[in-house]
C-alpha atoms as a PDB file:
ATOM      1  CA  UNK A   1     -59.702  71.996  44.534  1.00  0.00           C
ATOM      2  CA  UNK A   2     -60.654  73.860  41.563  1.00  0.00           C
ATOM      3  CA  UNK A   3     -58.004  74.106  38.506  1.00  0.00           C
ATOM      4  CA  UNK A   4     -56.739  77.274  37.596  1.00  0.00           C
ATOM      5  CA  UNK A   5     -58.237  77.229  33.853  1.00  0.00           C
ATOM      6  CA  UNK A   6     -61.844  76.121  35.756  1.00  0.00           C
ATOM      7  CA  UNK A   7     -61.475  79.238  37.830  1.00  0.00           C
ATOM      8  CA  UNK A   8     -60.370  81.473  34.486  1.00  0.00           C
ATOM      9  CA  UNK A   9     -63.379  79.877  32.601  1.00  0.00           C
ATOM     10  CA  UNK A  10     -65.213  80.757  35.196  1.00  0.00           C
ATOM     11  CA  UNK A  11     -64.357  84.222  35.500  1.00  0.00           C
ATOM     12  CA  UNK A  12     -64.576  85.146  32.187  1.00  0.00           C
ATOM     13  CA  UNK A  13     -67.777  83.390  31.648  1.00  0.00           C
ATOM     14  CA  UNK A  14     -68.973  85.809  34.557  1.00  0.00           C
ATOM     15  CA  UNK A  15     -67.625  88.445  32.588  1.00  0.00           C
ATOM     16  CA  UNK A  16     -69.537  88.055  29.603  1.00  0.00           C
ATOM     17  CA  UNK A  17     -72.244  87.894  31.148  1.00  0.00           C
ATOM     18  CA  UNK A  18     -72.342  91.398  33.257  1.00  0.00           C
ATOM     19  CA  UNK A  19     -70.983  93.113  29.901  1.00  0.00           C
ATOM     20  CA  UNK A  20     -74.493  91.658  28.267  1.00  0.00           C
ATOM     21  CA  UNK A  21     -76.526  92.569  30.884  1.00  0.00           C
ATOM     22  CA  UNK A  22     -74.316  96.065  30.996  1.00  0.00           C
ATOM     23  CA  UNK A  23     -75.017  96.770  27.195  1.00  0.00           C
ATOM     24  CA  UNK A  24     -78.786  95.526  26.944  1.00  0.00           C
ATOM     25  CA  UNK A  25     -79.570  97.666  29.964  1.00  0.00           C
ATOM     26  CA  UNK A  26     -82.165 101.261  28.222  1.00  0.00           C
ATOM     27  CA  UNK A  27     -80.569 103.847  28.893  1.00  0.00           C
ATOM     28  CA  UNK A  28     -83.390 106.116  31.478  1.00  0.00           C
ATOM     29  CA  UNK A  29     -84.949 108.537  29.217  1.00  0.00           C
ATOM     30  CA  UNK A  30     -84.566 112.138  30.722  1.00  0.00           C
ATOM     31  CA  UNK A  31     -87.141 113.355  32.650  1.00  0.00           C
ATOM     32  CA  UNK A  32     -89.887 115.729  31.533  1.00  0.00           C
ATOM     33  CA  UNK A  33     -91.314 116.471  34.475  1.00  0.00           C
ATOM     34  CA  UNK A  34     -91.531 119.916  35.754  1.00  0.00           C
ATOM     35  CA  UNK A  35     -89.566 120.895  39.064  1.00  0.00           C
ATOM     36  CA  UNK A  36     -93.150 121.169  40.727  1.00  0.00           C
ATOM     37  CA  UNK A  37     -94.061 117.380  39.671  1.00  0.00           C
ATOM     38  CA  UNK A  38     -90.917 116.154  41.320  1.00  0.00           C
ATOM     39  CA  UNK A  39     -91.136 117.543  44.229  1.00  0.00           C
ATOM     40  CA  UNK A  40     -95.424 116.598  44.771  1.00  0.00           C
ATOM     41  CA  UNK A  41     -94.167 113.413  44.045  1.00  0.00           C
ATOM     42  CA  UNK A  42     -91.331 112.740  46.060  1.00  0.00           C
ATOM     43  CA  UNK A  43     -94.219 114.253  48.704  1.00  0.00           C
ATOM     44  CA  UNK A  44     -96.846 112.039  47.970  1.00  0.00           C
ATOM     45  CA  UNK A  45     -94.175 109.092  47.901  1.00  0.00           C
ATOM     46  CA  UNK A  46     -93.646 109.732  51.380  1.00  0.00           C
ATOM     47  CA  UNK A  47     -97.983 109.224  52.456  1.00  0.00           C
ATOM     48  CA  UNK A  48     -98.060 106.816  55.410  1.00  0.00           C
ATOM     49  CA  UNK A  49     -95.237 107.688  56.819  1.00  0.00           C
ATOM     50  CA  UNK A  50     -95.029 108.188  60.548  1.00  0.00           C
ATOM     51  CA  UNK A  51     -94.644 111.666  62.316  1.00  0.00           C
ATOM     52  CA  UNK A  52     -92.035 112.176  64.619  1.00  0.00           C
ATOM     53  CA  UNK A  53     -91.148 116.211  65.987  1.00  0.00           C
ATOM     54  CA  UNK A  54     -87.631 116.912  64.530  1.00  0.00           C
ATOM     55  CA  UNK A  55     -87.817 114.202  61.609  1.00  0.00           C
ATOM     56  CA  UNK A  56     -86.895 114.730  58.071  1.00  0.00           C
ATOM     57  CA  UNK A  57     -87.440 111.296  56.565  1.00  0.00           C
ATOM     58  CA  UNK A  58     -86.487 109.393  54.990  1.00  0.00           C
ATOM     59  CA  UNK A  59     -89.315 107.515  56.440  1.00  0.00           C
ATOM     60  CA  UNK A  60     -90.278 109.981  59.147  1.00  0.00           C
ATOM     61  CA  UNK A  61     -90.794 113.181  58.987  1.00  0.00           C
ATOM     62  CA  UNK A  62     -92.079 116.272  61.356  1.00  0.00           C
ATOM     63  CA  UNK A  63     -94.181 118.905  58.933  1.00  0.00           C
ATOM     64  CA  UNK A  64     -91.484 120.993  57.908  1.00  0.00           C
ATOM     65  CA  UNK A  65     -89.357 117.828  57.692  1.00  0.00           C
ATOM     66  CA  UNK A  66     -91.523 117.028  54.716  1.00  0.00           C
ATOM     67  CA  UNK A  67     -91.109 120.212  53.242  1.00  0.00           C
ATOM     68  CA  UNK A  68     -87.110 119.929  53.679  1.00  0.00           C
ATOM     69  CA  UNK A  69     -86.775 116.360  52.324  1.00  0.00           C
ATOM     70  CA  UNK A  70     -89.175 117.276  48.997  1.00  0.00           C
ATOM     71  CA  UNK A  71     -87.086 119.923  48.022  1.00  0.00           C
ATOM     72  CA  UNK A  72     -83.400 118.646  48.911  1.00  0.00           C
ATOM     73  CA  UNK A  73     -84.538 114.986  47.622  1.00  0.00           C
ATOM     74  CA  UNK A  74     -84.642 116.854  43.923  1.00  0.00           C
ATOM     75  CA  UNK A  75     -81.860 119.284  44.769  1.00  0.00           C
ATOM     76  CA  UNK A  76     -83.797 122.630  44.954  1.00  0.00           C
ATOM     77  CA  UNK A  77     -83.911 123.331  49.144  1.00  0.00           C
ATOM     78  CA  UNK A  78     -82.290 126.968  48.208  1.00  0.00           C
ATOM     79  CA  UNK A  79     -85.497 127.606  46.811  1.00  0.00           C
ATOM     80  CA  UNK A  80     -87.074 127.376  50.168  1.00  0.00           C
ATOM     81  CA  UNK A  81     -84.637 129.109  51.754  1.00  0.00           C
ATOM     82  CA  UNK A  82     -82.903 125.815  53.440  1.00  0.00           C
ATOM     83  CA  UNK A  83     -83.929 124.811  57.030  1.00  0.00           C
ATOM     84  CA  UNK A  84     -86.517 126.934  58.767  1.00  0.00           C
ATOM     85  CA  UNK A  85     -89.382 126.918  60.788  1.00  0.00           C
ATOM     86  CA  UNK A  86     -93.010 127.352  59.763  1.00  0.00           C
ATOM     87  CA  UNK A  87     -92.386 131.053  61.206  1.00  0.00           C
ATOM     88  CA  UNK A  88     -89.068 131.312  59.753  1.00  0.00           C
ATOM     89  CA  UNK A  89     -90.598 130.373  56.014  1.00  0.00           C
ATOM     90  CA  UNK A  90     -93.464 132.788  56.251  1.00  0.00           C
ATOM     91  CA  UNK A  91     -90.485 135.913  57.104  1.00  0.00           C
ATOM     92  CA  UNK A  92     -88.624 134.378  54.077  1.00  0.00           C
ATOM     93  CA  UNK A  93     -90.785 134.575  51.725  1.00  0.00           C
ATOM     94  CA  UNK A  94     -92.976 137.504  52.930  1.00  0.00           C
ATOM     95  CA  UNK A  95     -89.436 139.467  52.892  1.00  0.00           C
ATOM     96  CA  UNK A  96     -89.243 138.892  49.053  1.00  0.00           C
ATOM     97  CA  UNK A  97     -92.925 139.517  48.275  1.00  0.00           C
ATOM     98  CA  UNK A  98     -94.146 136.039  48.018  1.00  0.00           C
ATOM     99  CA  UNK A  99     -96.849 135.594  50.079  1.00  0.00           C
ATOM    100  CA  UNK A 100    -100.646 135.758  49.471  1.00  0.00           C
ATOM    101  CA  UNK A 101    -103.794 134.661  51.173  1.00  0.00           C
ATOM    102  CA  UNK A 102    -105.497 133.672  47.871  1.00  0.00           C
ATOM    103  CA  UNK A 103    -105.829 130.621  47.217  1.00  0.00           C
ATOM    104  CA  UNK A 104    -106.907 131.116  43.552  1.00  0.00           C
ATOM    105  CA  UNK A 105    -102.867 132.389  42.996  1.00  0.00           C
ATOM    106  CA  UNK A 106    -101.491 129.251  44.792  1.00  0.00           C
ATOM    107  CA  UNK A 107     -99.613 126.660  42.578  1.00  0.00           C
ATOM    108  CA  UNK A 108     -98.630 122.688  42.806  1.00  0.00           C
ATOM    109  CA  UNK A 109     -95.235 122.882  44.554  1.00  0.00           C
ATOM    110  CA  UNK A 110     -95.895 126.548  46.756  1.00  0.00           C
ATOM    111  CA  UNK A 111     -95.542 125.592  50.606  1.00  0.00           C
ATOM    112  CA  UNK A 112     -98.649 126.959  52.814  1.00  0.00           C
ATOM    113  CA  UNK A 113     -98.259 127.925  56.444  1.00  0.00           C
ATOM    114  CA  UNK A 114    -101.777 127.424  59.115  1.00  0.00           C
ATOM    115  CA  UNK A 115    -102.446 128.971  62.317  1.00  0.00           C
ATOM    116  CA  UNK A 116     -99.866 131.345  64.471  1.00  0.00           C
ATOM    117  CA  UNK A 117     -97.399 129.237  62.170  1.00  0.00           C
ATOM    118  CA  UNK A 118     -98.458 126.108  63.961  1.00  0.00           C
ATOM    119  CA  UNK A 119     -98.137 124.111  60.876  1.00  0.00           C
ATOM    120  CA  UNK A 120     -96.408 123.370  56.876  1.00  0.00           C
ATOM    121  CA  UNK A 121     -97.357 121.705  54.008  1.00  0.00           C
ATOM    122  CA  UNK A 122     -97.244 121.259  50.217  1.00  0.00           C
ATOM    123  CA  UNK A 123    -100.111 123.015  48.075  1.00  0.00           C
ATOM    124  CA  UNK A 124    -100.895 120.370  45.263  1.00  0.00           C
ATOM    125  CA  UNK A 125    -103.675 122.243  43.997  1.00  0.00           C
ATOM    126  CA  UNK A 126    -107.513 121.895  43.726  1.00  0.00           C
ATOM    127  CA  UNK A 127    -107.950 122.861  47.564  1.00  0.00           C
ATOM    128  CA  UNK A 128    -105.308 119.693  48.366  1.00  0.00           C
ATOM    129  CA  UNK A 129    -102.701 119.404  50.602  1.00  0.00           C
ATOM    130  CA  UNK A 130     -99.916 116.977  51.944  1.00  0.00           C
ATOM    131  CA  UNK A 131     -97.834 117.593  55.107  1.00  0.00           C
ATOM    132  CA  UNK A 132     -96.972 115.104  57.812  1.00  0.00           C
ATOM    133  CA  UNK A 133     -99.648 115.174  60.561  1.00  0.00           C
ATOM    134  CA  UNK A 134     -99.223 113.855  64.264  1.00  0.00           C
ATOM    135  CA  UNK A 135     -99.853 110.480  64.608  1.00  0.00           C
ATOM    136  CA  UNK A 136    -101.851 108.037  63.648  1.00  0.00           C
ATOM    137  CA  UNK A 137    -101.937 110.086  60.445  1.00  0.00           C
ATOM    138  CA  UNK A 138     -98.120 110.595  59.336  1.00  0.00           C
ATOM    139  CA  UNK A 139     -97.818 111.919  56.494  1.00  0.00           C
ATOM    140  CA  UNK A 140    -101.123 112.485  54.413  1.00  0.00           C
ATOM    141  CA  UNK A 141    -102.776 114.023  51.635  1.00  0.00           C
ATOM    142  CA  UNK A 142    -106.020 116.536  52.800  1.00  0.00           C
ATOM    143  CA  UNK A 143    -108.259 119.660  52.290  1.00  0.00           C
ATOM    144  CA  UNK A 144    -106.728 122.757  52.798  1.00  0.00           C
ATOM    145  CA  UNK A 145    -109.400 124.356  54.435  1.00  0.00           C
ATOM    146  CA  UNK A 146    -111.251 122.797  57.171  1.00  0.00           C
ATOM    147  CA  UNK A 147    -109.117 119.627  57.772  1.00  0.00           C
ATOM    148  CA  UNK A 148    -106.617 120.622  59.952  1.00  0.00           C
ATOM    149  CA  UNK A 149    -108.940 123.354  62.279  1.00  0.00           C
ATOM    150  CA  UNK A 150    -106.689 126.228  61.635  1.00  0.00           C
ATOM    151  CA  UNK A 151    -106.753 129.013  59.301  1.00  0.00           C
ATOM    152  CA  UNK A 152    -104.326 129.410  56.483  1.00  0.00           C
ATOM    153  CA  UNK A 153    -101.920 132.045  57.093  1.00  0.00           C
ATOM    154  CA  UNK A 154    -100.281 132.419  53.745  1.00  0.00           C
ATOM    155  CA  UNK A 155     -99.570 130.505  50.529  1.00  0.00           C
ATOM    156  CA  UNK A 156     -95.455 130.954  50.108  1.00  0.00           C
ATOM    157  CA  UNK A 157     -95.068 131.089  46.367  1.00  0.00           C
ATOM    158  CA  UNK A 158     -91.992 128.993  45.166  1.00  0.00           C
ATOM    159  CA  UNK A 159     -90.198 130.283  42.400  1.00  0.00           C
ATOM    160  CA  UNK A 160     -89.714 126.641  40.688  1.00  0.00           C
ATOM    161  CA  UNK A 161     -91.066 125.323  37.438  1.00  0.00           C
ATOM    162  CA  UNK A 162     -94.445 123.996  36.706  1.00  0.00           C
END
């Protein structure tokens, strides 16, 4: 059986050592990343994984699922208007004026709506996409035009910083 003072030694040997590794620890520098970049990659972070209807992660997700985990993961979902459906984004943000069909006004981090909104995803700019497809493809990075088979409805512009 271990003495008292061994066990004391030992404790405050342990001690020691977590307040060295405590005060050597770099503090993490603050991030300069724009609300836009967080959210594309917490997105793109989520690539391979599997689609399930209803999901919203954190390592499967339906396509709006994607949209609602980006956004809440980096604490801005109010700027999406919370928890919707591909329908019920396009009437949010076409009821404040922030929807257009050109793609030219479309920035990283604005949410994009196909078909009889049949389907959501992320614009990350330069005609790219990511949004979580039906299996085998999960979640995945593609062409806006001409991947999916459906027209674009709208681009919802997200006020958030870029």
């Amino acid at each position: 059986m271990a003495s008292a003072s061994a066990v004391a030694r030992f404790v405050l040997l342990a001690s020691i050592l977590i307040g060295l590794l405590v005060v050597n620890v770099s503090p993490v520098a603050a991030s300069d990343s724009s609300q836009a970049d967080r959210i594309l990659s917490t997105a793109l972070n989520q690539r391979g994984d599997r689609y399930q209807h209803y999901a919203k992660g954190p390592d499967r997700f339906d396509c709006v699922g994607l949209l609602i985990y980006a956004f809440n993961q980096n604490g801005l979902k109010d700027k999406i208007g919370g928890n919707r459906s591909p329908g019920g984004y396009y009437n949010w943000f076409r009821e404040r004026g922030l929807v257009t069909r050109d793609m030219s006004k479309a920035r990283p981090g604005d949410l994009i709506i196909w078909g009889q909104n049949q389907h959501a995803g992320i614009y990350l700019g330069d005609g790219m996409a990511v949004s979580a497809l039906i299996n085998p493809y999960g979640v995945s990075k593609h062409r806006v035009y001409g991947y999916l088979g459906l027209k674009v409805k709208g681009f919802l512009r997200v006020n958030i910083s870029r």
